[in-house]
C-alpha atoms as a PDB file:
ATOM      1  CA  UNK A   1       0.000   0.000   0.000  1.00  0.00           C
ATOM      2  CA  UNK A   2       1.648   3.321  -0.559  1.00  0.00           C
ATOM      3  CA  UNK A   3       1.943   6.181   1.641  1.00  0.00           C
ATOM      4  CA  UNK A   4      -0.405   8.809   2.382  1.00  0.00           C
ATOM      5  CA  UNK A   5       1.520  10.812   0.684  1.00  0.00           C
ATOM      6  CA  UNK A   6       2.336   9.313  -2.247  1.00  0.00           C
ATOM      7  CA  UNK A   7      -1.249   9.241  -3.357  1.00  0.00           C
ATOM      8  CA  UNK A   8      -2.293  12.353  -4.781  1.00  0.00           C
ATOM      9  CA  UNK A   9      -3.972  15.320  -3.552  1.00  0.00           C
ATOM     10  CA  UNK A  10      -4.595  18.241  -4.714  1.00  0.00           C
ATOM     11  CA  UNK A  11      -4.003  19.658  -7.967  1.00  0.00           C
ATOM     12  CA  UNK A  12      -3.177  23.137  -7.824  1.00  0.00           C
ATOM     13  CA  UNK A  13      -1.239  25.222  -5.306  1.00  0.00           C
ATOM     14  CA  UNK A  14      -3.710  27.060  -2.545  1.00  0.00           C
ATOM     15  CA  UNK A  15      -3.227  29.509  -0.287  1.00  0.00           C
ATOM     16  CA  UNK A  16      -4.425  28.501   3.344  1.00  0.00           C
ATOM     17  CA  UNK A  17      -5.100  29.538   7.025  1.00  0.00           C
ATOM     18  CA  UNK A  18      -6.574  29.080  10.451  1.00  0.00           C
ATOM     19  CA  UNK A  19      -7.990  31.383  12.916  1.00  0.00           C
ATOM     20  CA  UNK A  20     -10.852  30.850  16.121  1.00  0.00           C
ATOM     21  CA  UNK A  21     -14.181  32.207  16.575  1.00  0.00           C
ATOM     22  CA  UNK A  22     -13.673  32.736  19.931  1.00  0.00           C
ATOM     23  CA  UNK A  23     -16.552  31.852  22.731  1.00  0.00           C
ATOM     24  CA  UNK A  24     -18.346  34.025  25.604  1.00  0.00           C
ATOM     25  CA  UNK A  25     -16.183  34.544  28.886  1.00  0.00           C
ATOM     26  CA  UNK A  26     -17.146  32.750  31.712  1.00  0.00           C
ATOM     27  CA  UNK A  27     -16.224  32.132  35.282  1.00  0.00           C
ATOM     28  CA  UNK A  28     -15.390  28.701  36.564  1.00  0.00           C
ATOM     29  CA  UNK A  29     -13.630  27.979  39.572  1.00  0.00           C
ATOM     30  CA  UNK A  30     -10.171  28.131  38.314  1.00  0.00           C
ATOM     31  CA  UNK A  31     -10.938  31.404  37.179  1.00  0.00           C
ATOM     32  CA  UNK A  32     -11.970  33.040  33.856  1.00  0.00           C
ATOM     33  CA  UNK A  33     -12.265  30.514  30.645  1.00  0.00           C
ATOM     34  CA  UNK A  34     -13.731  30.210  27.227  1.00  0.00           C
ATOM     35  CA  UNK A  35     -16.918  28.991  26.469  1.00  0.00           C
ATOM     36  CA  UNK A  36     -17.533  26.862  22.727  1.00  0.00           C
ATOM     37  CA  UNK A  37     -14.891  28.347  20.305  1.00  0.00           C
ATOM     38  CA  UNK A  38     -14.875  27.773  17.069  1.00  0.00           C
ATOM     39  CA  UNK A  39     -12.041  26.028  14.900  1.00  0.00           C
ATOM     40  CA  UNK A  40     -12.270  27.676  11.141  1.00  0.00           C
ATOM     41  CA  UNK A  41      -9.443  26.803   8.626  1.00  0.00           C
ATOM     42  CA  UNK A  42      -9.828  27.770   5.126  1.00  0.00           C
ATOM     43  CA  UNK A  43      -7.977  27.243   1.570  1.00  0.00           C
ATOM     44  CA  UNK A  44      -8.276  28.920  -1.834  1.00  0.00           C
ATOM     45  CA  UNK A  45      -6.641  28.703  -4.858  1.00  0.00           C
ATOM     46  CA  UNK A  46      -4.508  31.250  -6.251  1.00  0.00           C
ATOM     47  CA  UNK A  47      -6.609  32.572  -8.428  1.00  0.00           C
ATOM     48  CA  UNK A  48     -10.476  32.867  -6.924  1.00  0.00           C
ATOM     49  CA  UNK A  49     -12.995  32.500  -9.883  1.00  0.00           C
ATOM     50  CA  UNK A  50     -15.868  32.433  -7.763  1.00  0.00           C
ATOM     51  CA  UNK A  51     -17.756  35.661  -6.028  1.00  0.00           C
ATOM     52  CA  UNK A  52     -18.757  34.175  -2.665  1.00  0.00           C
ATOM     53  CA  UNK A  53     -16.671  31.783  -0.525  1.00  0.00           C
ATOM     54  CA  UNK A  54     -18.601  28.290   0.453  1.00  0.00           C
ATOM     55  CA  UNK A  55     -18.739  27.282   4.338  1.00  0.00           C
ATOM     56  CA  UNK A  56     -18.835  24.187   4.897  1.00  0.00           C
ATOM     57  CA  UNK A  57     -20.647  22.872   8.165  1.00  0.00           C
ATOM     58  CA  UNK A  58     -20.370  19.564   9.266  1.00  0.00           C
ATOM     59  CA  UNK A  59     -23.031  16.717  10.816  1.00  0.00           C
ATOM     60  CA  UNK A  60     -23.415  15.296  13.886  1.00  0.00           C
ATOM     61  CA  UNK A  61     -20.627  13.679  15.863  1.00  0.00           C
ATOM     62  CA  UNK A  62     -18.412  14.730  13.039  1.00  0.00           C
ATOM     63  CA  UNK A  63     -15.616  17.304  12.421  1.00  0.00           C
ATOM     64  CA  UNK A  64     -14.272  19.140  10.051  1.00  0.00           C
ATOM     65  CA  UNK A  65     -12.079  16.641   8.708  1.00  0.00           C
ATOM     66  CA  UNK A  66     -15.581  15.285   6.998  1.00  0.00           C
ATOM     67  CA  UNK A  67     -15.118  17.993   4.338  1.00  0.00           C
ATOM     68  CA  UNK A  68     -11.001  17.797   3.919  1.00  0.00           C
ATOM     69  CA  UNK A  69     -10.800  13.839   3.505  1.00  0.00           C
ATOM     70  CA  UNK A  70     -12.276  10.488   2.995  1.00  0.00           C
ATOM     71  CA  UNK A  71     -12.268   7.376   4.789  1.00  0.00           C
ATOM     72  CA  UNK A  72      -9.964   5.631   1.946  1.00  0.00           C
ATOM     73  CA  UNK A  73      -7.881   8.489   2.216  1.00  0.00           C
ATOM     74  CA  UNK A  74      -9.038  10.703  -1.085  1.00  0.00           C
ATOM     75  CA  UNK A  75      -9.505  13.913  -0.885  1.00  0.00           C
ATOM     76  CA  UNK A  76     -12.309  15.754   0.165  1.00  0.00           C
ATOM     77  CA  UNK A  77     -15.365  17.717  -1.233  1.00  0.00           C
ATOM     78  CA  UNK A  78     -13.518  21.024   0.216  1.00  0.00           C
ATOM     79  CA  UNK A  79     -10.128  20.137  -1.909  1.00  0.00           C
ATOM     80  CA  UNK A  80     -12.861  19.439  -5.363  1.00  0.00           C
ATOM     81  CA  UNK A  81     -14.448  22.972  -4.352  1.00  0.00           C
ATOM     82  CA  UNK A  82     -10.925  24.816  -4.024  1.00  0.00           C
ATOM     83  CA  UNK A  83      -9.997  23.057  -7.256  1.00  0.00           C
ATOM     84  CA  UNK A  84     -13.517  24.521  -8.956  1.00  0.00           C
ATOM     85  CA  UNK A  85     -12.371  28.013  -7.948  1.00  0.00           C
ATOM     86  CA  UNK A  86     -13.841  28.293  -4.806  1.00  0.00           C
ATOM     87  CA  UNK A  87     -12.599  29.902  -1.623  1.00  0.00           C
ATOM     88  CA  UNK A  88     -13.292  27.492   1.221  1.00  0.00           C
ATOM     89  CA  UNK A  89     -14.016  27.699   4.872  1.00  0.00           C
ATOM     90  CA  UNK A  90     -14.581  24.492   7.019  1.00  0.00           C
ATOM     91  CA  UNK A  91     -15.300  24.547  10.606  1.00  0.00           C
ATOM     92  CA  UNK A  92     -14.752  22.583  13.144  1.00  0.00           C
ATOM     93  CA  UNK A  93     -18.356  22.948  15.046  1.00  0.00           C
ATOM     94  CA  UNK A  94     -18.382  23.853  19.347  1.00  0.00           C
ATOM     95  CA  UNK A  95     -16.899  20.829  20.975  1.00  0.00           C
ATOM     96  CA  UNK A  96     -15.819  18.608  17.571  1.00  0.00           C
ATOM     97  CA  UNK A  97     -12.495  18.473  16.571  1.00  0.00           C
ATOM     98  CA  UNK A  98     -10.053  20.911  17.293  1.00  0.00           C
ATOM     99  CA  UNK A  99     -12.891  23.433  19.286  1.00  0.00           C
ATOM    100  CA  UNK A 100     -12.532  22.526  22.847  1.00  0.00           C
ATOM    101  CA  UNK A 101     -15.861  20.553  24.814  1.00  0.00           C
ATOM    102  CA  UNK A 102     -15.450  20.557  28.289  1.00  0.00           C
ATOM    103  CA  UNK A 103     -18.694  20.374  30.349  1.00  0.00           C
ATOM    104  CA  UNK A 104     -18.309  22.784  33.100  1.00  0.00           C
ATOM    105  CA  UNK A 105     -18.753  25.584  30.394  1.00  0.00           C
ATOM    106  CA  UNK A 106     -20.702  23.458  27.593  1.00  0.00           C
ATOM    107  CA  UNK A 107     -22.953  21.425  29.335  1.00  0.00           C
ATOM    108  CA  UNK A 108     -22.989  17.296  30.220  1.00  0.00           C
ATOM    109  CA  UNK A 109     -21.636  15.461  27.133  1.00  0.00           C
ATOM    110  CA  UNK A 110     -24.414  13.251  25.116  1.00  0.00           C
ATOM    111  CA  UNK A 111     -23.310   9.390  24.664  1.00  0.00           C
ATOM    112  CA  UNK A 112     -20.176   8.435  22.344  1.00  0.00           C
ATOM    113  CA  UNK A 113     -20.793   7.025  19.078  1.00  0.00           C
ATOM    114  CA  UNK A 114     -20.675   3.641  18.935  1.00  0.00           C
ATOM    115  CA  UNK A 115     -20.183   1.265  15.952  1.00  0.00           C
ATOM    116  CA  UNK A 116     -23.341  -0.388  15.494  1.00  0.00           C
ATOM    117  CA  UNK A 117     -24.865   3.530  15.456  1.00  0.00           C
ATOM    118  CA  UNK A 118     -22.248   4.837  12.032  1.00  0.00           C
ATOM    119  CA  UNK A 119     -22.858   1.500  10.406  1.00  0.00           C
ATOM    120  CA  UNK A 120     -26.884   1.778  10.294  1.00  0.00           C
ATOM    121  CA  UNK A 121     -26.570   5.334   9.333  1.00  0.00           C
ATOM    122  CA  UNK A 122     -23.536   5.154   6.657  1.00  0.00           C
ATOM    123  CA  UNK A 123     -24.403   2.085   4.798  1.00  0.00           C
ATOM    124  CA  UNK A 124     -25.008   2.701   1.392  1.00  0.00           C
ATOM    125  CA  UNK A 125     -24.882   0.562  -2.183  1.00  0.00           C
ATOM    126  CA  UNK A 126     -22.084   2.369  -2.909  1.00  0.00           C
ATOM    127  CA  UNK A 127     -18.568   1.881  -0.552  1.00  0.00           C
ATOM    128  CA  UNK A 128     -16.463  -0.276   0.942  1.00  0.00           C
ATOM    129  CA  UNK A 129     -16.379   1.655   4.360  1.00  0.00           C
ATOM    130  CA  UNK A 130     -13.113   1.491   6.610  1.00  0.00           C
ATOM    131  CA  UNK A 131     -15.414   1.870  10.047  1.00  0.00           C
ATOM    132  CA  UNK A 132     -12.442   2.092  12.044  1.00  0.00           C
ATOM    133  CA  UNK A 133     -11.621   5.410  10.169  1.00  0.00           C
ATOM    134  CA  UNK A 134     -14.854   6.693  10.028  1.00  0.00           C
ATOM    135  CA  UNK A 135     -15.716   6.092  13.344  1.00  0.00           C
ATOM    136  CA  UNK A 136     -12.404   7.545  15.042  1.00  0.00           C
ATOM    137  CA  UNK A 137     -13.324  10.960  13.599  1.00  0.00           C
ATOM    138  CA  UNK A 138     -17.263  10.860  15.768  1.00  0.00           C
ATOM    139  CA  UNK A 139     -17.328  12.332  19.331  1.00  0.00           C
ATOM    140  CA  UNK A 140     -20.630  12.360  21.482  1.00  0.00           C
ATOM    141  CA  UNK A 141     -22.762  15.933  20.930  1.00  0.00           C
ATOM    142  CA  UNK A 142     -23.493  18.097  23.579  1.00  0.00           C
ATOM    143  CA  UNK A 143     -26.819  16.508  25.333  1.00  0.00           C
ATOM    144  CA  UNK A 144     -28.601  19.667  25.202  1.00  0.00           C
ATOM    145  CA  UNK A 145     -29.200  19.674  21.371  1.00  0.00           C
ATOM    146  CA  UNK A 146     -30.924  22.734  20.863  1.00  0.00           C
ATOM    147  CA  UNK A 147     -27.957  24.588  23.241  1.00  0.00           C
ATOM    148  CA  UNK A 148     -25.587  23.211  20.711  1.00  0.00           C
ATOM    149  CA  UNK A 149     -26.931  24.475  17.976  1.00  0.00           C
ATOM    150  CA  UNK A 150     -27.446  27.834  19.543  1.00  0.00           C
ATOM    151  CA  UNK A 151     -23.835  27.979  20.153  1.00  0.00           C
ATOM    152  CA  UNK A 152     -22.733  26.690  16.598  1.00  0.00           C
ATOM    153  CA  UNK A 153     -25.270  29.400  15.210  1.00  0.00           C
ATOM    154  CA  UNK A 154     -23.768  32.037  17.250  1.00  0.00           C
ATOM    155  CA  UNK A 155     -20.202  31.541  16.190  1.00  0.00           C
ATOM    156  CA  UNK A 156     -20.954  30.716  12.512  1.00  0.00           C
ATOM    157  CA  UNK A 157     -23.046  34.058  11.764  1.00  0.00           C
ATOM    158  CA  UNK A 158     -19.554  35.869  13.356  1.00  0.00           C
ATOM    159  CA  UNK A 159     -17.786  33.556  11.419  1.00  0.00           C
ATOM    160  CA  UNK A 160     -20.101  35.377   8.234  1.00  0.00           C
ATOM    161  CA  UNK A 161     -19.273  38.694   9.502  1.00  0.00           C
ATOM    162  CA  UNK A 162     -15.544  38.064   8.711  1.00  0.00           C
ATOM    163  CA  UNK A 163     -15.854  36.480   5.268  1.00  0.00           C
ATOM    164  CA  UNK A 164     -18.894  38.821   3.925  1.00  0.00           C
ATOM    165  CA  UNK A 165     -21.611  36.746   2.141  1.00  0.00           C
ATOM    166  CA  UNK A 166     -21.265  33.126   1.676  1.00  0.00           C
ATOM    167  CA  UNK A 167     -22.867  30.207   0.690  1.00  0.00           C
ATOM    168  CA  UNK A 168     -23.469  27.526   3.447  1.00  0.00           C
ATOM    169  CA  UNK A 169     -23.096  23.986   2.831  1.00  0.00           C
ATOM    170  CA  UNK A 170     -24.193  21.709   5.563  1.00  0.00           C
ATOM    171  CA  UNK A 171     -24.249  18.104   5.816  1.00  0.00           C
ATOM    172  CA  UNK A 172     -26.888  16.169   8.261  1.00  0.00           C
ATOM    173  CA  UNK A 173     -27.536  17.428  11.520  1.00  0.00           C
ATOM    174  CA  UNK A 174     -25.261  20.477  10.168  1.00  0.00           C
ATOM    175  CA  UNK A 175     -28.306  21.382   8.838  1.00  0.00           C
ATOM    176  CA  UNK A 176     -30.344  23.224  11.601  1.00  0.00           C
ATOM    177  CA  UNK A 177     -26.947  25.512  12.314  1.00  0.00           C
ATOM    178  CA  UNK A 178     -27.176  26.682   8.800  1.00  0.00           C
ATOM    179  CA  UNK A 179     -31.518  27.600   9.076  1.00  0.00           C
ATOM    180  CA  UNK A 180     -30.173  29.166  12.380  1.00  0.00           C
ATOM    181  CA  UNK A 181     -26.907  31.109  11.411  1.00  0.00           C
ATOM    182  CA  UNK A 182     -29.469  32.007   8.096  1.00  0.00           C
ATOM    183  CA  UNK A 183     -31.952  33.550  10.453  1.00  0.00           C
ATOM    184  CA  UNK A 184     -29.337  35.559  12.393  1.00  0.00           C
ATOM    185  CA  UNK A 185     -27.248  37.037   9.216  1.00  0.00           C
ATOM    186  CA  UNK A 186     -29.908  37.001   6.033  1.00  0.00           C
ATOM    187  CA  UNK A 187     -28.462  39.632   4.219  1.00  0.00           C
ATOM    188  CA  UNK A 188     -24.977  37.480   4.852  1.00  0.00           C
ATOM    189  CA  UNK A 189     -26.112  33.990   3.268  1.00  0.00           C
ATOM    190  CA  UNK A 190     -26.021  33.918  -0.684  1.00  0.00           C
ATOM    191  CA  UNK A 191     -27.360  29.976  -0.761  1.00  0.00           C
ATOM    192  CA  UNK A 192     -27.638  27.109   0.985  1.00  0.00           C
ATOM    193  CA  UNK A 193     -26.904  23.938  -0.214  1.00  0.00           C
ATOM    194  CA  UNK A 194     -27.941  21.447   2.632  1.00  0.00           C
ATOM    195  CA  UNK A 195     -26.494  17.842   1.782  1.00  0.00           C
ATOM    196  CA  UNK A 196     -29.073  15.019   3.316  1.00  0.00           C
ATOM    197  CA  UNK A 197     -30.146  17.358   6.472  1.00  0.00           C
ATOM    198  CA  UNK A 198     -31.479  16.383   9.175  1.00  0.00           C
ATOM    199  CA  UNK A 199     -35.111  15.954   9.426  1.00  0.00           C
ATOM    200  CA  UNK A 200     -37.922  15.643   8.620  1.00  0.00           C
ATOM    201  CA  UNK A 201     -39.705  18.994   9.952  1.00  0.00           C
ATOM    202  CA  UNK A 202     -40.682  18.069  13.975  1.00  0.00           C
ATOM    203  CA  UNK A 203     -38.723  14.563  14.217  1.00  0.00           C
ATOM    204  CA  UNK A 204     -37.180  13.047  17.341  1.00  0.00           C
ATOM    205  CA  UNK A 205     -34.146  12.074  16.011  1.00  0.00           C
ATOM    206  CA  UNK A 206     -33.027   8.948  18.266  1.00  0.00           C
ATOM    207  CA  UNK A 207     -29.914   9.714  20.277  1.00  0.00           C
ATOM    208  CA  UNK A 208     -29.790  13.171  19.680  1.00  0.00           C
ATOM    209  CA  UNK A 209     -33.231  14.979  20.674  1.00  0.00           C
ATOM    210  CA  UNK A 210     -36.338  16.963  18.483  1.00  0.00           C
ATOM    211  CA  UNK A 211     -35.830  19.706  16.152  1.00  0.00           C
ATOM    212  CA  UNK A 212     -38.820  21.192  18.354  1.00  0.00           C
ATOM    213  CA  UNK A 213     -39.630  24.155  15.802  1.00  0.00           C
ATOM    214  CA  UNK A 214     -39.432  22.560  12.428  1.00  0.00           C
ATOM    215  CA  UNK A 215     -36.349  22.667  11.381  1.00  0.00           C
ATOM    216  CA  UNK A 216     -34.513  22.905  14.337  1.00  0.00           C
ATOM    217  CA  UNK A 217     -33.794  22.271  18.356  1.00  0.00           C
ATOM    218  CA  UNK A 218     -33.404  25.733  19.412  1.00  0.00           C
ATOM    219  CA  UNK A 219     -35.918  28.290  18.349  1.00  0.00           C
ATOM    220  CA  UNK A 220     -35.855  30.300  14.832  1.00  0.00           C
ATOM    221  CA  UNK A 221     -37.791  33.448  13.705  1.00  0.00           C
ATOM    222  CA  UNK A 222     -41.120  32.747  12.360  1.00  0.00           C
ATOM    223  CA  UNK A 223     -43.799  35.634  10.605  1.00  0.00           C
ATOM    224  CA  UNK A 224     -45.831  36.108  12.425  1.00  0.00           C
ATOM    225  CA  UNK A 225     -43.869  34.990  15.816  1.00  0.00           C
ATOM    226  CA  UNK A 226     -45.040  31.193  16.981  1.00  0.00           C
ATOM    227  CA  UNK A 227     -45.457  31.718  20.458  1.00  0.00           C
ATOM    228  CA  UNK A 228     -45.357  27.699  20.971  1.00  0.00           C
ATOM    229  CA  UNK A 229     -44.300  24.678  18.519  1.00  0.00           C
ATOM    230  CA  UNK A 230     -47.680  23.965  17.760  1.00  0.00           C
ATOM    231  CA  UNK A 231     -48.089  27.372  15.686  1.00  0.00           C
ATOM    232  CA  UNK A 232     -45.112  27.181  13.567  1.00  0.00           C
ATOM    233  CA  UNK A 233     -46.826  24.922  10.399  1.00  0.00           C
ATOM    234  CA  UNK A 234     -47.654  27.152   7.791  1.00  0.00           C
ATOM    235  CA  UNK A 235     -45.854  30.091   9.128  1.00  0.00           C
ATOM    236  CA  UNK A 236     -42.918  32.111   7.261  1.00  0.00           C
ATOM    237  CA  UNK A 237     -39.530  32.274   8.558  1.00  0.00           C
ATOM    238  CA  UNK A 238     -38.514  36.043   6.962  1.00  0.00           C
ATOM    239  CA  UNK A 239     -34.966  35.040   6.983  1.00  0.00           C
ATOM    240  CA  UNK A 240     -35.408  32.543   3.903  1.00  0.00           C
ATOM    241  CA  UNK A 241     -37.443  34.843   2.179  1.00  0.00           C
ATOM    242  CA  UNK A 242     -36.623  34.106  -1.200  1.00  0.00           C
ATOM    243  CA  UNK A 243     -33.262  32.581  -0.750  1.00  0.00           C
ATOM    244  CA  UNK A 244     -32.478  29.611  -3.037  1.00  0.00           C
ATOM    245  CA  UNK A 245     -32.078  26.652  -0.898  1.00  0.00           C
ATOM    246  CA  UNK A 246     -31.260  23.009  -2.577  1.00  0.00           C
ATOM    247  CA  UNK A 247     -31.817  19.428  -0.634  1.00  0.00           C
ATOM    248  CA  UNK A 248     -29.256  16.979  -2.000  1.00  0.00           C
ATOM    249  CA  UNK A 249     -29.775  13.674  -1.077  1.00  0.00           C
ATOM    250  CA  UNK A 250     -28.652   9.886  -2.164  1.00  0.00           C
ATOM    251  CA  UNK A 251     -30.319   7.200  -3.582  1.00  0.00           C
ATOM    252  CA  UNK A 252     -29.890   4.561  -1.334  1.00  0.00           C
ATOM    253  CA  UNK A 253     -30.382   6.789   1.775  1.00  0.00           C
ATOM    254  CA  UNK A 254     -32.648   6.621   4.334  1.00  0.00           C
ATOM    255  CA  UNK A 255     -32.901  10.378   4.107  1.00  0.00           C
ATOM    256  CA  UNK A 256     -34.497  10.086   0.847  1.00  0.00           C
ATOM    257  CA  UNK A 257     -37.340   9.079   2.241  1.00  0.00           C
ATOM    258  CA  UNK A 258     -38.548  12.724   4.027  1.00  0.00           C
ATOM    259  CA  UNK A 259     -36.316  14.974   1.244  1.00  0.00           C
ATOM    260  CA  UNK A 260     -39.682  16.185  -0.269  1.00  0.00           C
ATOM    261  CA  UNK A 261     -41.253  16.898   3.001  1.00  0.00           C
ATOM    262  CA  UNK A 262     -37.725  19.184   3.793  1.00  0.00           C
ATOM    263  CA  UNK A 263     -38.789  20.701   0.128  1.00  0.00           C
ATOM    264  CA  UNK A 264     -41.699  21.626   0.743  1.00  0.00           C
ATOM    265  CA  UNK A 265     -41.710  22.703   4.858  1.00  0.00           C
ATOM    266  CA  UNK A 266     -38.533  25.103   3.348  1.00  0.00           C
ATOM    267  CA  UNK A 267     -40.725  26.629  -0.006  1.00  0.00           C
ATOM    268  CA  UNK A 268     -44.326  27.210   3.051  1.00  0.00           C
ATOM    269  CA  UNK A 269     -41.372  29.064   5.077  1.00  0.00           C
ATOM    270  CA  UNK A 270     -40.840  31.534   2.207  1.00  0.00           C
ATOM    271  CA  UNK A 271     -37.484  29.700   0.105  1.00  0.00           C
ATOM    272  CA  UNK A 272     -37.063  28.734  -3.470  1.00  0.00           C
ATOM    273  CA  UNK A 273     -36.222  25.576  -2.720  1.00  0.00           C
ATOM    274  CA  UNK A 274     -35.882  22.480  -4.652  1.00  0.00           C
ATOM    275  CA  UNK A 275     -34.342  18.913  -4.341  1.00  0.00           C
ATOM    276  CA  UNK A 276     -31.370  17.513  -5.969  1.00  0.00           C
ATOM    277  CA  UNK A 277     -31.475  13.620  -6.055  1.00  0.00           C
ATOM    278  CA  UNK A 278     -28.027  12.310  -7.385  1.00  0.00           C
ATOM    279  CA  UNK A 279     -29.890   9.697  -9.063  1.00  0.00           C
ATOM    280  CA  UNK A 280     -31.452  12.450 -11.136  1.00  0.00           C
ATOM    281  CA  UNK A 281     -27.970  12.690 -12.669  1.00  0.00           C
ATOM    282  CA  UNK A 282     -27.172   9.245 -13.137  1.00  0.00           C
ATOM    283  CA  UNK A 283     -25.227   9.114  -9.923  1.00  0.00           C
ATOM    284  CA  UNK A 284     -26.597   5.903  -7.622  1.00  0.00           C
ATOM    285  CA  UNK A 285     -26.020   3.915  -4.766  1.00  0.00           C
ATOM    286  CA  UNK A 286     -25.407   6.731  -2.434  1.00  0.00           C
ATOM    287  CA  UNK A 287     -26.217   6.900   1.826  1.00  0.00           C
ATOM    288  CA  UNK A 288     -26.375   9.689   4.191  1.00  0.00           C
ATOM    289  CA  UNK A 289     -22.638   9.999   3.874  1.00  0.00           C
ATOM    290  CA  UNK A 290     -22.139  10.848   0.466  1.00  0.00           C
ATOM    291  CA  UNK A 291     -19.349  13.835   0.545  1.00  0.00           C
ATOM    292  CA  UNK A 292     -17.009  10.901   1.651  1.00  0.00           C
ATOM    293  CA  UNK A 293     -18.128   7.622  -0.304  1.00  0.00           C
ATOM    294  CA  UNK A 294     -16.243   5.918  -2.633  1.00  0.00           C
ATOM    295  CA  UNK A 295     -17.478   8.404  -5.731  1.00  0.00           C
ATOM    296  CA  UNK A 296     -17.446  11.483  -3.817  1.00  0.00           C
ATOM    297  CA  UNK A 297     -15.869  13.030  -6.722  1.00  0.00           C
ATOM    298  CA  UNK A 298     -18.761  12.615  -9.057  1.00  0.00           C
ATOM    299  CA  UNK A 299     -21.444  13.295  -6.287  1.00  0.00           C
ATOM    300  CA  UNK A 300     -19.663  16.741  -5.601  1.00  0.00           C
ATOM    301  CA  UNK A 301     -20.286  18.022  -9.547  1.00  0.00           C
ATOM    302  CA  UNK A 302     -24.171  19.046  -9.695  1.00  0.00           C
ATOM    303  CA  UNK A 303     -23.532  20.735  -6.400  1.00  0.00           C
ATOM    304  CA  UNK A 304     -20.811  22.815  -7.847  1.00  0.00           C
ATOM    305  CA  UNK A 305     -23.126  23.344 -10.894  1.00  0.00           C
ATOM    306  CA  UNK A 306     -25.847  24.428  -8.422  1.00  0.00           C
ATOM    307  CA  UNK A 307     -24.248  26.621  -6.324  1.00  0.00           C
ATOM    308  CA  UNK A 308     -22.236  27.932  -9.518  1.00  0.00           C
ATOM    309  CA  UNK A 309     -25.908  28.916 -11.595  1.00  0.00           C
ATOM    310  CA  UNK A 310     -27.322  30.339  -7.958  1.00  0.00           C
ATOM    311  CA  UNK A 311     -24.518  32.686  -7.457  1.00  0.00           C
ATOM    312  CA  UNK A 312     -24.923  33.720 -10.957  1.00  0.00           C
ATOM    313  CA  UNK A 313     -28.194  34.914 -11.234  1.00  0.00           C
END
């Protein structure tokens, strides 16, 4: 077998960086710490052909490293995006990967991943998974899933007030931090392309808790305001007004199954929304992790078409 590095990577030279979006100050009893920062790094190529830079936001137990590399050791969707022209930022989201979790400031940790858990929801048609790789990368969410996302929201519209408007790319249960970072910086989110999020509209999703207004855990801006959960159906959220939204899924997902129902709760709220289904474009055997199965590289293209025609018009 031949070294990492020995087989291949990108294709271009790229220009690259870190920095932290850095968390509330809080007292503890060691003194003053940091609450939830945020890892961002980000990569373009020397010559940006694109107008808005993507941010990438990964799922669940997942990091960052989702985006940058694949369980068989190809690269990621964020080095085929850099190669299209894009300029890329991928974050690490509070307490995965490189941002800190410690629960005197976060909260009590939710349960680690455990095989049986990635193999259910990974299995696709199309892969010859290396779990042991996969699963190394999945840490247990904060148990307070609508605090999480508040926190993830929070850093990732400052995170927009640094780059200028962007298009968001989520994966899974990325997907609520994207509605919610949406609703707190509109005029800041170009697009959102949300790759097999995490739904449908009002589900308990085992493990991790409800998205108890619609689309999400913690609460989002609704026209007129939804004083309780049970008046959100049929209600606008103004920060979607009009913004083109696309649900990617795979064929041999599980997620498939609600995409339409996603569709069509995201076009009541106010979006042009539609669905991409990689089947649609003769790409098949796909699951819910499709940025990092064994044809990544083809399931990346219509995105980068979408996102390209949005951004244009």
């Amino acid at each position: 077998m031949a070294a990492p590095h020995e087989t291949g990577g990108h294709e271009i030279t790229v220009r690259r960086g870190q920095f932290w979006v850095p968390g509330e100050r809080v007292e503890a009893p060691q003194g003053t710490v940091q609450r939830g920062p945020m890892f961002v790094s980000w990569e373009a190529p020397l010559e940006v052909t694109h107008p808005y830079p993507l941010v990438l936001v990964h799922g669940g137990g997942g990091q960052r490293t989702d985006w940058t590399g694949t369980p068989d050791g190809r690269p990621g969707w964020a080095t085929r995006f850099v190669e299209a022209g894009f300029a890329v930022y991928v974050v690490d989201r509070c307490g995965h990967g490189r941002s800190p979790y410690h629960p005197d400031v976060i909260g009590p940790m939710g349960a680690q991943i455990p095989y049986e858990a990635v193999e259910n929801l990974f299995a696709s048609e199309n892969t010859t998974w290396d779990y042991d790789q996969l699963t190394a990368a999945m840490g247990p969410l904060p148990a307070d899933l609508a605090l999480s996302q508040r926190l993830d929201a929070d850093r990732l519209a400052r995170l927009l007030d640094r780059t200028g408007p962007a298009v968001l790319v989520t994966h899974s249960a990325g997907g609520p931090v994207g509605w919610l970072a949406t609703d707190a910086r509109p005029d800041l989110v170009v697009a959102i392309a949300a790759i097999e999020p995490m739904g449908p509209p009002f589900v308990d999703f085992p493990g991790m808790g409800p998205l108890t207004w619609g689309l999400t855990s913690a609460e989002i801006t609704y026209d007129p305001p939804a004083a309780t959960p049970e008046e959100v159906p049929g209600r606008r959220i103004p920060a979607l007004a009009g913004k083109p939204v696309v649900v990617v899924t795979g064929g041999a997902s599980a997620f498939a199954g609600f995409a339409q129902e996603m569709v069509e709760f995201l076009t009541t709220a106010g979006a042009h929304a539609e669905r991409l289904h990689l089947p649609d474009h003769g790409i098949t055997g796909n699951g819910h992790g499709l940025v990092f199965e064994t044809n990544s590289d083809e399931a990346v293209k219509p995105v980068i078409e979408w996102i390209s025609k949005r951004e244009a018009a």
